[in-house]
C-alpha atoms as a PDB file:
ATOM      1  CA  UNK A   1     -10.366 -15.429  24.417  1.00  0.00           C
ATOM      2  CA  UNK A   2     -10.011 -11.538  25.789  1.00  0.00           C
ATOM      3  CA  UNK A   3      -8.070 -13.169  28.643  1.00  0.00           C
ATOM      4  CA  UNK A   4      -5.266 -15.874  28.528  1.00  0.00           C
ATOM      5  CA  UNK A   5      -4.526 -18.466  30.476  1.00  0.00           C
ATOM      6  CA  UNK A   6      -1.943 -17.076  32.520  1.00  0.00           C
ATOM      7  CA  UNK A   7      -3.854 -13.876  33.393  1.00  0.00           C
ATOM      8  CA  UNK A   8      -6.729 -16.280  34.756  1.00  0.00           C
ATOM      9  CA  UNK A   9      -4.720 -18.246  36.750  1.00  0.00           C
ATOM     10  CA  UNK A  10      -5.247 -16.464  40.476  1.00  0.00           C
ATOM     11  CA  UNK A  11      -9.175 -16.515  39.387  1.00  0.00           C
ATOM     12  CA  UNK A  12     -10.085 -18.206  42.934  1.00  0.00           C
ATOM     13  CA  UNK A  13      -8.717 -15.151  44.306  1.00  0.00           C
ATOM     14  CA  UNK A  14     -10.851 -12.293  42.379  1.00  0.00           C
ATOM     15  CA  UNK A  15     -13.298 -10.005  43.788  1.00  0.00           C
ATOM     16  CA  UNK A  16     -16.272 -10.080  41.367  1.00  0.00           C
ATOM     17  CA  UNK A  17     -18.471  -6.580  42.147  1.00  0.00           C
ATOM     18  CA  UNK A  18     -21.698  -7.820  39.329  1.00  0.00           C
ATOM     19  CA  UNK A  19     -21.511 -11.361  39.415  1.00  0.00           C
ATOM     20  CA  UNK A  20     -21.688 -14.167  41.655  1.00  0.00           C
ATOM     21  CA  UNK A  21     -19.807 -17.159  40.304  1.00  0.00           C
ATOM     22  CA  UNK A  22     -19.762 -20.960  42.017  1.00  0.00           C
ATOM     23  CA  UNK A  23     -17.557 -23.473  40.374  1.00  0.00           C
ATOM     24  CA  UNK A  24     -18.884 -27.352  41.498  1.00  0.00           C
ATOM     25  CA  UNK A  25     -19.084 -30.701  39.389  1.00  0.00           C
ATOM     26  CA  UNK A  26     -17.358 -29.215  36.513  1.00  0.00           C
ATOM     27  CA  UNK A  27     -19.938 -26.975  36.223  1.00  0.00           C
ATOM     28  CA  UNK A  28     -19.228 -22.659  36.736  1.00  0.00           C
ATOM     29  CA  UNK A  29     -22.275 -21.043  37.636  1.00  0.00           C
ATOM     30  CA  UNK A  30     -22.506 -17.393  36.557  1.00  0.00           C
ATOM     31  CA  UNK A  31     -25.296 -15.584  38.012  1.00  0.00           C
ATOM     32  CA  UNK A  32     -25.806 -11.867  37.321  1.00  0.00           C
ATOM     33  CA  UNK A  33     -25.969  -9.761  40.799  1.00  0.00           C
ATOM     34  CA  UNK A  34     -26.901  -6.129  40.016  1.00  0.00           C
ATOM     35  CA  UNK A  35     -30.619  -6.359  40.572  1.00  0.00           C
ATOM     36  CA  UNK A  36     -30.567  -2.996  42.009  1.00  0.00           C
ATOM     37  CA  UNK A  37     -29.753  -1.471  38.161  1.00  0.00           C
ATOM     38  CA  UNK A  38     -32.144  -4.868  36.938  1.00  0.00           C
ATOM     39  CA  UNK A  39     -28.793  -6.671  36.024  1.00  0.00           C
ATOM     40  CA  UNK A  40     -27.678  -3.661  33.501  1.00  0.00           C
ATOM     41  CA  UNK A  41     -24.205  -4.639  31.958  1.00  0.00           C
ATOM     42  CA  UNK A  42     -21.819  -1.837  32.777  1.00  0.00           C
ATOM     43  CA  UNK A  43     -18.389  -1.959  31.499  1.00  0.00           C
ATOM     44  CA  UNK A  44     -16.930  -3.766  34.973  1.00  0.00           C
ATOM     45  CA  UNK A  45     -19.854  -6.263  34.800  1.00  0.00           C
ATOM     46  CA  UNK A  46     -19.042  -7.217  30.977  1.00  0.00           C
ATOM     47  CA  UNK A  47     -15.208  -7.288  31.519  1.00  0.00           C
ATOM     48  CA  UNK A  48     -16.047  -9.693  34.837  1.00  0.00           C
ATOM     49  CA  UNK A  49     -17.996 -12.168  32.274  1.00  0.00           C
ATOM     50  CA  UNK A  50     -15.240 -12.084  29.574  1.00  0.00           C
ATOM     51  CA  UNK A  51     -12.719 -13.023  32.541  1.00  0.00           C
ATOM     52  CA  UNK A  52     -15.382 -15.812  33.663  1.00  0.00           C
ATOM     53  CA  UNK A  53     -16.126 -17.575  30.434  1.00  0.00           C
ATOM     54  CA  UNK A  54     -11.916 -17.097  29.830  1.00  0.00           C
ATOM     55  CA  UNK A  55     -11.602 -19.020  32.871  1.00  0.00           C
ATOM     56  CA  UNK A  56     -13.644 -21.672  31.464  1.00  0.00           C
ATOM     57  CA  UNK A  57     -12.616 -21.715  27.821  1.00  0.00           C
ATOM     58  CA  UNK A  58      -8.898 -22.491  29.148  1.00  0.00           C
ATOM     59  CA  UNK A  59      -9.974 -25.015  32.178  1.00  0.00           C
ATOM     60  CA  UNK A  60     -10.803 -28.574  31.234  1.00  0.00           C
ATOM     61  CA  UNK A  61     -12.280 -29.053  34.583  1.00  0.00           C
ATOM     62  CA  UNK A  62     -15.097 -27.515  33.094  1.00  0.00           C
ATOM     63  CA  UNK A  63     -17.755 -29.120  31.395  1.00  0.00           C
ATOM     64  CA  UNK A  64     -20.713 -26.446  31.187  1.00  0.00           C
ATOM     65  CA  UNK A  65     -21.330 -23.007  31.662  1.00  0.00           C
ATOM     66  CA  UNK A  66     -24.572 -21.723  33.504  1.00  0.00           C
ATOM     67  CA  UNK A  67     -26.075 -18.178  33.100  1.00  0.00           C
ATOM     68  CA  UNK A  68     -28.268 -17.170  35.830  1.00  0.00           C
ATOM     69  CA  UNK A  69     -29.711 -13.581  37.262  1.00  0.00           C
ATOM     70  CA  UNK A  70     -30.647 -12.137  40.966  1.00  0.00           C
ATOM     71  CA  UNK A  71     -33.850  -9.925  40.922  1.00  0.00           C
ATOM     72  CA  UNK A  72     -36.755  -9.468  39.051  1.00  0.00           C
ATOM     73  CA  UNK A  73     -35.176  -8.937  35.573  1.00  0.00           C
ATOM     74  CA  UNK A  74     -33.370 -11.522  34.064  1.00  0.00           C
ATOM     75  CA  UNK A  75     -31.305  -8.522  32.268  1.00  0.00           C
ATOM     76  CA  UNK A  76     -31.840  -4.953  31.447  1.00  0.00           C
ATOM     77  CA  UNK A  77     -29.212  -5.185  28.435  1.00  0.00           C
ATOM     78  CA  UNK A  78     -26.776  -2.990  28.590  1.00  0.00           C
ATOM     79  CA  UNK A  79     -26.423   0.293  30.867  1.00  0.00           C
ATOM     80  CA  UNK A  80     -26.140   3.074  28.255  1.00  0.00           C
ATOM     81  CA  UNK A  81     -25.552   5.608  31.009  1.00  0.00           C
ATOM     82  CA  UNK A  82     -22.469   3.944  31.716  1.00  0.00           C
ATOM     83  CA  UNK A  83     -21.230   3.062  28.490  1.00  0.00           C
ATOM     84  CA  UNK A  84     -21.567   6.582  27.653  1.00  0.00           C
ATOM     85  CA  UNK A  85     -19.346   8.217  30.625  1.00  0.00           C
ATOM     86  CA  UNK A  86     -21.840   9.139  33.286  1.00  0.00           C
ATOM     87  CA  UNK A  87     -19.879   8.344  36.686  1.00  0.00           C
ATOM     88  CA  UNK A  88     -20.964   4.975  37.585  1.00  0.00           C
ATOM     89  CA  UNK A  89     -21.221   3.612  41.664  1.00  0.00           C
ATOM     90  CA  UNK A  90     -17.956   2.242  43.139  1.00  0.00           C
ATOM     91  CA  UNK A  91     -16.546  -0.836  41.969  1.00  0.00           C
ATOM     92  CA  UNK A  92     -14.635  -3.476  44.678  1.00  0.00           C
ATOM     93  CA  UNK A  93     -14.248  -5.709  41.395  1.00  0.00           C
ATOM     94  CA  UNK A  94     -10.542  -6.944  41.223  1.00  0.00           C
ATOM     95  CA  UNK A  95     -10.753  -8.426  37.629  1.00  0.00           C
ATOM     96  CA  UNK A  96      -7.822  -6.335  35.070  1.00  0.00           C
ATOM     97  CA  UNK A  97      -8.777  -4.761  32.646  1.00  0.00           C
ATOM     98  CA  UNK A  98      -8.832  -6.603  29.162  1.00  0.00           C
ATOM     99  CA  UNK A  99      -6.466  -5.233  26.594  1.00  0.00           C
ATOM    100  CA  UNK A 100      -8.825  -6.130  23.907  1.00  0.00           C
ATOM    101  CA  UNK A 101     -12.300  -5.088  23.595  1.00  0.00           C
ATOM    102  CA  UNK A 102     -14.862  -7.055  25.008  1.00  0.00           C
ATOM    103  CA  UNK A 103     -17.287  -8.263  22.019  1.00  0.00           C
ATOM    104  CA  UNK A 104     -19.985 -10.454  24.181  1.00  0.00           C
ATOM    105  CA  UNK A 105     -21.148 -12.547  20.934  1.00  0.00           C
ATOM    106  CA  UNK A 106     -17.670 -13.459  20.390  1.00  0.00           C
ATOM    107  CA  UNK A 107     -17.344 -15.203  23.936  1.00  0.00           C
ATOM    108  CA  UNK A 108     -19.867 -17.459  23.304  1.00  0.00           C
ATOM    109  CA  UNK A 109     -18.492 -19.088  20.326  1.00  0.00           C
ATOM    110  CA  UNK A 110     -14.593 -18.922  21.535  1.00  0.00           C
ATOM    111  CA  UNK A 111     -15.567 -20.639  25.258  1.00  0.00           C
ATOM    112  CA  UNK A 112     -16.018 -23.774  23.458  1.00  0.00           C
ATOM    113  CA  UNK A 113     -18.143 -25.463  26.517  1.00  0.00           C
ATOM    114  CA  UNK A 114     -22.279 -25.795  26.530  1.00  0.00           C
ATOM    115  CA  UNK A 115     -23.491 -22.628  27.964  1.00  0.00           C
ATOM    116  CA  UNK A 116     -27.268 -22.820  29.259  1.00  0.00           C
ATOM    117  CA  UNK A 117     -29.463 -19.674  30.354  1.00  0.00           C
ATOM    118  CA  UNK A 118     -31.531 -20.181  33.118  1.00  0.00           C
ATOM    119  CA  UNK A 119     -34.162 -17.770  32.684  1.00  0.00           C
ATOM    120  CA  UNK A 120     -37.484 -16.885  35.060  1.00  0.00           C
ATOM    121  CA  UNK A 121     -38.043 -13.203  34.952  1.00  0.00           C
ATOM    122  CA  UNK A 122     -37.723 -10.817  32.016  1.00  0.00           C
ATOM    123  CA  UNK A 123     -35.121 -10.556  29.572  1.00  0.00           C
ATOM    124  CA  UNK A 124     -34.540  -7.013  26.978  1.00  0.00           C
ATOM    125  CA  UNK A 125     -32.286  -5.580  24.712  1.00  0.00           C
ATOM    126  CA  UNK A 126     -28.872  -6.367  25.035  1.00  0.00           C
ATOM    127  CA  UNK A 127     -29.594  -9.924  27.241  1.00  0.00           C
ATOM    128  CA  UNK A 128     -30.527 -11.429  24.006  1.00  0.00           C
ATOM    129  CA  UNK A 129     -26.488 -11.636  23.540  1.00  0.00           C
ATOM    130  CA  UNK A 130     -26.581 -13.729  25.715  1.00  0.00           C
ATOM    131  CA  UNK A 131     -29.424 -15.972  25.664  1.00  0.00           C
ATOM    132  CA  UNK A 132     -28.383 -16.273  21.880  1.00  0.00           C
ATOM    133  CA  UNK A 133     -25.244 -17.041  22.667  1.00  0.00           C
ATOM    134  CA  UNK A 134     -25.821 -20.369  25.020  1.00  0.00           C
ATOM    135  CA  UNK A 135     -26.248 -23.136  23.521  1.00  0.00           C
ATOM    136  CA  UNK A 136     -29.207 -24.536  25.436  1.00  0.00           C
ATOM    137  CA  UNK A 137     -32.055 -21.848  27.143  1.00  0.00           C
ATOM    138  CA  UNK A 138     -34.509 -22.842  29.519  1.00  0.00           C
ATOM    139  CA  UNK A 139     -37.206 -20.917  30.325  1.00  0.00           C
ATOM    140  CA  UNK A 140     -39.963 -20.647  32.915  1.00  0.00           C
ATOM    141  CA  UNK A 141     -43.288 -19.056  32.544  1.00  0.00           C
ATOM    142  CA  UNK A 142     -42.280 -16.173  34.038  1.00  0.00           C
ATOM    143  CA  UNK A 143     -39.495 -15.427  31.134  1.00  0.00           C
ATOM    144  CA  UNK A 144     -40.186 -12.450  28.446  1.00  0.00           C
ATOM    145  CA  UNK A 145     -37.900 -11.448  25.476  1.00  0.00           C
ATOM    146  CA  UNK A 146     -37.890  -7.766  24.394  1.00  0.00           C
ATOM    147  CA  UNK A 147     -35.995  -5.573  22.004  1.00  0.00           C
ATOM    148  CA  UNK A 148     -37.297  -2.220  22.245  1.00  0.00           C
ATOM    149  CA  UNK A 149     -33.942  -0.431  21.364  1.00  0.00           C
ATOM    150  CA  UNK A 150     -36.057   0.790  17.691  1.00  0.00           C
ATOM    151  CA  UNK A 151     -38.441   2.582  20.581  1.00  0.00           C
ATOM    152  CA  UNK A 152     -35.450   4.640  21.714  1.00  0.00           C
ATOM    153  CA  UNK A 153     -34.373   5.307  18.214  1.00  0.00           C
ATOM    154  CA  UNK A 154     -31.178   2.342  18.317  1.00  0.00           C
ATOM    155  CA  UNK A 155     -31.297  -0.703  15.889  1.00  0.00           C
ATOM    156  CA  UNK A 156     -29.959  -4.129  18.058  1.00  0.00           C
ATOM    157  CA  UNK A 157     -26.825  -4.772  15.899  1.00  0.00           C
ATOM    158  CA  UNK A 158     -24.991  -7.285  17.609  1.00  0.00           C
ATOM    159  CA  UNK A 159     -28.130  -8.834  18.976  1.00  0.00           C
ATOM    160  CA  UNK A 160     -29.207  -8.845  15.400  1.00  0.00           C
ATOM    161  CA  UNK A 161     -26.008 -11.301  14.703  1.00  0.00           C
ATOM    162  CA  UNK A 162     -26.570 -13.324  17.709  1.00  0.00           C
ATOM    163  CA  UNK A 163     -30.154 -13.966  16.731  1.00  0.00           C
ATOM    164  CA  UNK A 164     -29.338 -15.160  13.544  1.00  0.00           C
ATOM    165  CA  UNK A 165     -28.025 -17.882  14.781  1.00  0.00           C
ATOM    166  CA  UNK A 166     -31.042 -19.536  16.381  1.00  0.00           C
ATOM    167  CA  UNK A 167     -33.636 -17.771  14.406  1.00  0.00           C
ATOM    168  CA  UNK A 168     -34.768 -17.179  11.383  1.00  0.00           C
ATOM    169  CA  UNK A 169     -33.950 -13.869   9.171  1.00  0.00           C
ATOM    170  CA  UNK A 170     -37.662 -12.905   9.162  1.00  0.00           C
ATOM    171  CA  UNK A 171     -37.984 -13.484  12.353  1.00  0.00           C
ATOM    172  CA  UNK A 172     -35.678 -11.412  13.810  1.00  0.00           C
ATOM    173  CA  UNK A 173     -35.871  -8.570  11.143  1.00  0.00           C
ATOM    174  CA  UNK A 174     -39.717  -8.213  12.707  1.00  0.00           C
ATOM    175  CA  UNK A 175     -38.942  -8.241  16.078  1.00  0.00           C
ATOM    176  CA  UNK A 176     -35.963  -5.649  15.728  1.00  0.00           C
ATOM    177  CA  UNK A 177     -37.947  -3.708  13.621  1.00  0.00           C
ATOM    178  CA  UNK A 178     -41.407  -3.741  15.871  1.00  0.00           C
ATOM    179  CA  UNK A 179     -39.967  -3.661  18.899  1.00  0.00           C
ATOM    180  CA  UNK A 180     -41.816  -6.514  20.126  1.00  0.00           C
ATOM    181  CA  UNK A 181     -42.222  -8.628  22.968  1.00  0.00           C
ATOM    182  CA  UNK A 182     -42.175 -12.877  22.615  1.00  0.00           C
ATOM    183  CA  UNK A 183     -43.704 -14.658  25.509  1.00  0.00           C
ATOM    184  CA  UNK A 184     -41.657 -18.001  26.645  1.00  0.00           C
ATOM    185  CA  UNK A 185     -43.971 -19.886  24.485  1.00  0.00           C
ATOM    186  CA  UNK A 186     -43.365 -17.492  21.325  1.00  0.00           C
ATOM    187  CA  UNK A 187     -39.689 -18.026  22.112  1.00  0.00           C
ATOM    188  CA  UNK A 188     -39.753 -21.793  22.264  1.00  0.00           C
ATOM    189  CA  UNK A 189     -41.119 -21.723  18.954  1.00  0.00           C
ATOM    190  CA  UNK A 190     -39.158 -19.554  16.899  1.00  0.00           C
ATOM    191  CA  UNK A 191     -36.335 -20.830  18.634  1.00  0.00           C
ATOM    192  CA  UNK A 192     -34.907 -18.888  21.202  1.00  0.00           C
ATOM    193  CA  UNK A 193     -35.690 -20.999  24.133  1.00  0.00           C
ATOM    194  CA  UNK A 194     -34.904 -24.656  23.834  1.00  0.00           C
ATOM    195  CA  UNK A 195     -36.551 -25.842  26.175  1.00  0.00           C
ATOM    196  CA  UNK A 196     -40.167 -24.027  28.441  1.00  0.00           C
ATOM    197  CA  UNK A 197     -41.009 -25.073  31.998  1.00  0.00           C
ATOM    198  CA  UNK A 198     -42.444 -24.150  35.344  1.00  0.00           C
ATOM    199  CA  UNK A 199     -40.265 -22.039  38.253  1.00  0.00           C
ATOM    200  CA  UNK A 200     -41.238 -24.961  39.985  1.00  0.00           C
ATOM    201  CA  UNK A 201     -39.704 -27.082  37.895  1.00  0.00           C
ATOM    202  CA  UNK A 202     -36.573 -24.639  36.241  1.00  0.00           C
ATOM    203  CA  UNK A 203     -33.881 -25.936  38.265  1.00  0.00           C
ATOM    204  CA  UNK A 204     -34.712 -29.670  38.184  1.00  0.00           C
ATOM    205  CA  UNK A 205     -34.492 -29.410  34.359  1.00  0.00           C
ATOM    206  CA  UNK A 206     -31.295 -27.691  34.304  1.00  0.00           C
ATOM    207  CA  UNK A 207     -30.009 -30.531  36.837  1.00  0.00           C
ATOM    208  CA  UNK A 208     -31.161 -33.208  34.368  1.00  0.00           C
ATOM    209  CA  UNK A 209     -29.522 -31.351  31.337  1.00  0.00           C
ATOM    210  CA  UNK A 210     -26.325 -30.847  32.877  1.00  0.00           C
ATOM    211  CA  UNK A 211     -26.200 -34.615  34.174  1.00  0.00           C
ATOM    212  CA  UNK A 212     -27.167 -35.294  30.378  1.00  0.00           C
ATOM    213  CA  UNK A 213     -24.407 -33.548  29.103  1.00  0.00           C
ATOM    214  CA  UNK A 214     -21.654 -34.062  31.883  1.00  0.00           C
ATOM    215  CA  UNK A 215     -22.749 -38.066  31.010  1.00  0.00           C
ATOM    216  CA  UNK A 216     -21.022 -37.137  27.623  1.00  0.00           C
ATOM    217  CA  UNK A 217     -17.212 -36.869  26.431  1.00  0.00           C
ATOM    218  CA  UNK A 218     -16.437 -33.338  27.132  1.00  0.00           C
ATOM    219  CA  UNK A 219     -13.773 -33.368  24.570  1.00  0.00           C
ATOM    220  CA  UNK A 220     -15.891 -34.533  22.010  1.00  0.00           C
ATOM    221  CA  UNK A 221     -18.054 -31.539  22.813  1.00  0.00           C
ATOM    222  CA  UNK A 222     -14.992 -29.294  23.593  1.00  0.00           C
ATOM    223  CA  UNK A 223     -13.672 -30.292  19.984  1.00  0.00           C
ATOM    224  CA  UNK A 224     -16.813 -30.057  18.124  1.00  0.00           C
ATOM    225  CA  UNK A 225     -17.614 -26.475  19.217  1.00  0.00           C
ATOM    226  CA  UNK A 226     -14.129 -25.571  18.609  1.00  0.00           C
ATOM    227  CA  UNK A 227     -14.767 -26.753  14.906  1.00  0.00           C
ATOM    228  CA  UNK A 228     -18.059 -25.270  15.138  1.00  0.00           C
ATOM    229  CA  UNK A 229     -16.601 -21.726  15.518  1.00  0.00           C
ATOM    230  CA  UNK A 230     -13.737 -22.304  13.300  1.00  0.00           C
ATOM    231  CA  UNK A 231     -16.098 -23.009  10.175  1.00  0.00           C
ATOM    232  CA  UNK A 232     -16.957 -19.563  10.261  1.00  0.00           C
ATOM    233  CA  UNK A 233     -13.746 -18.795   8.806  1.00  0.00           C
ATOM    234  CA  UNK A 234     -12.764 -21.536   6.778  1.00  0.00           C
ATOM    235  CA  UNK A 235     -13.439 -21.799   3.049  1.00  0.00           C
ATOM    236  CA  UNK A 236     -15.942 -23.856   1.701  1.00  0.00           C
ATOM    237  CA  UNK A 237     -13.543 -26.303   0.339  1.00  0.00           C
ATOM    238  CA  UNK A 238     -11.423 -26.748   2.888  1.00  0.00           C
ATOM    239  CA  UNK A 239     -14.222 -27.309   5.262  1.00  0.00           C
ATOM    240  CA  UNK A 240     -14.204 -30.921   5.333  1.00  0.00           C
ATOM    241  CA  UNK A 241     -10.372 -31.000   5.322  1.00  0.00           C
ATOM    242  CA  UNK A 242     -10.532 -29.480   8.381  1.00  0.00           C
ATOM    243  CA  UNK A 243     -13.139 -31.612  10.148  1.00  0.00           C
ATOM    244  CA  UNK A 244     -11.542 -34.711   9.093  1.00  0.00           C
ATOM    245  CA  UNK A 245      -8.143 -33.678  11.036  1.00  0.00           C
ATOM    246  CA  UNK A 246     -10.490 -32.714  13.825  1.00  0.00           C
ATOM    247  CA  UNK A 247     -11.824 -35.805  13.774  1.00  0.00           C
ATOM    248  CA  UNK A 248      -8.716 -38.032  14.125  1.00  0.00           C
ATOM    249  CA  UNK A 249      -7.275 -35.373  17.255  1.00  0.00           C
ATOM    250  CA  UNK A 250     -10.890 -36.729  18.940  1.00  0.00           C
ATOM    251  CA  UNK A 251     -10.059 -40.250  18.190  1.00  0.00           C
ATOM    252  CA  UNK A 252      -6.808 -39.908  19.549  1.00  0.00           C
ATOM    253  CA  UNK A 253      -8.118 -38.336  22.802  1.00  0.00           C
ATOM    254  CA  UNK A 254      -7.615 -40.318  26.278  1.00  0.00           C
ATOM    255  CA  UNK A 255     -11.655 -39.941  26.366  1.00  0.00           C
ATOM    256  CA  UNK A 256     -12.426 -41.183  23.211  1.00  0.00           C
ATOM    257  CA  UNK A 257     -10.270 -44.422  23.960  1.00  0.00           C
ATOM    258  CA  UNK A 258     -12.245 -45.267  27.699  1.00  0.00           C
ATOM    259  CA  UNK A 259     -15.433 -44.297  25.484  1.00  0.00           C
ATOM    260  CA  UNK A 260     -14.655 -47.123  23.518  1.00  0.00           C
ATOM    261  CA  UNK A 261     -13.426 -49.515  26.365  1.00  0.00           C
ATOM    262  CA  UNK A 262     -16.691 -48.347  28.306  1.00  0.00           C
ATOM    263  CA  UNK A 263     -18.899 -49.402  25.481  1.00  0.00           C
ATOM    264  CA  UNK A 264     -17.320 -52.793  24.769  1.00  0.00           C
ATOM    265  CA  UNK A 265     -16.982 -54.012  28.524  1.00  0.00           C
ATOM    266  CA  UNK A 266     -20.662 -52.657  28.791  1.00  0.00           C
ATOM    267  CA  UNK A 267     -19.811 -49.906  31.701  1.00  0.00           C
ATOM    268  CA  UNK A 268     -20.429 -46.052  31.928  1.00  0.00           C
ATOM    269  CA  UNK A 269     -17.379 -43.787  30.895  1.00  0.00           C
ATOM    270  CA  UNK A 270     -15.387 -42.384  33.092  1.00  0.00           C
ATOM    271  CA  UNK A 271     -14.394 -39.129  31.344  1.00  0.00           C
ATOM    272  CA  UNK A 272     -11.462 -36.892  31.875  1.00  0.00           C
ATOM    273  CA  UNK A 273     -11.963 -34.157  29.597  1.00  0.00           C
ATOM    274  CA  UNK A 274      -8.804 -35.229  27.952  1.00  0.00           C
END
């Protein structure tokens, strides 16, 4: 991750200037708070969700990873103005600076927790890294998806990448190269929402997906996203190599051995995220 663990370790103490960020039930809540600049990523804003998701990549206290957004837009993408040197507002953020560059994409497959987008206003550009970067996206009725960077005369590389990992290649080769628009339904259906509801009803589903997953081992689904990323790198025949190792260091976990007790004594787990 951009951060380790030792430079996260005060992270109780920060001063975030773009986000607001709630850590309860093993669950950190990241919620995007520039809605005067309609949640724009700047460079303080992106380096203040590297050091949040580094926080929870290295803490086993935490089971899940929610996006969320302040305002009327989900997210604007990124702020161009800023990233291009224009003097930017005054920042009261307290988070160091990385020594690596911040690659957004990358963040999402290194946390190695289930990251879910809670999404009920519109979303453009550069949010698509990270709506296709959770692992679950639920969507209300208010929710739009736009890439209109061809419009300005910019192709969505990154975003390209990102999509390609929950669509399909046609798919998002049209809609980078129209510039188009997907309602929530559009986006349920070609896979970029996972799941479409009401406002009404958008944080009762999140509840009952995080109590679904929280009812699971998270070191089962610690490990198996860490193997998940790793594949990318990992030759084709060495792939199952690999898995089976991964495999034993889950059996071998303290969860794994009350998941078994649970089940044969007929009781619910009582995981550790050990």
């Amino acid at each position: 991750m951009v951060y380790s663990k030792e430079e996260i370790t005060n992270f109780s103490d920060q001063v975030f200037a773009h986000l607001e960020v709630n850590e309860k039930d093993h669950v950190l809540e990241i919620v995007l708070n520039r809605p005067e600049k309609k949640n724009a990523m700047n460079p303080v804003m992106v380096n203040e969700i590297a050091y949040a998701m580094s926080y929870a990549h290295h803490n086993n206290g935490i089971w899940a990873v929610v996006f969320g957004a302040n305002g009327d837009v989900f997210c604007a993408g990124a702020d161009l103005k800023a990233f291009s040197g224009e003097a930017q507002e005054e920042s009261n953020s307290t988070i160091p600076k990385p020594e690596t560059e911040v690659i957004i994409g990358e963040l999402f497959l290194q946390v190695h927790k289930p990251c879910i987008a809670k999404i009920n206003a519109p979303a453009f550009a550069g949010a698509f890294l990270l709506i296709g970067g959770c692992t679950h996206v639920i969507a209300s009725e208010n929710a739009s998806f736009a890439l209109p960077e061809v419009k300005r005369g910019i192709w969505p590389m990154q975003v390209m990448e990102s999509l390609l990992n929950v669509m399909s290649p046609r798919k998002v080769l049209d809609l980078c190269m129209t510039g188009g628009t997907l309602n929530v339904e559009e986006a349920n259906e070609c896979g970029l929402v996972t799941k479409v509801t009401t406002s009404e009803k958008l944080d009762a589903n999140l509840e009952e997906l995080l109590n679904t997953i929280k009812g699971n081992s998270p070191t089962a689904i610690r490990k198996g996203l860490e193997a998940f990323d790793a594949l990318r790198s990992i030759k084709s025949d060495e792939k199952h190599k690999y898995l089976q190792k991964m495999l034993y260091d889950v059996i071998k976990s303290d969860d794994a051995r009350e998941g078994i007790s649970a089940f044969k004594e007929k009781r619910k787990p009582n995981w550790t995220g050990a």
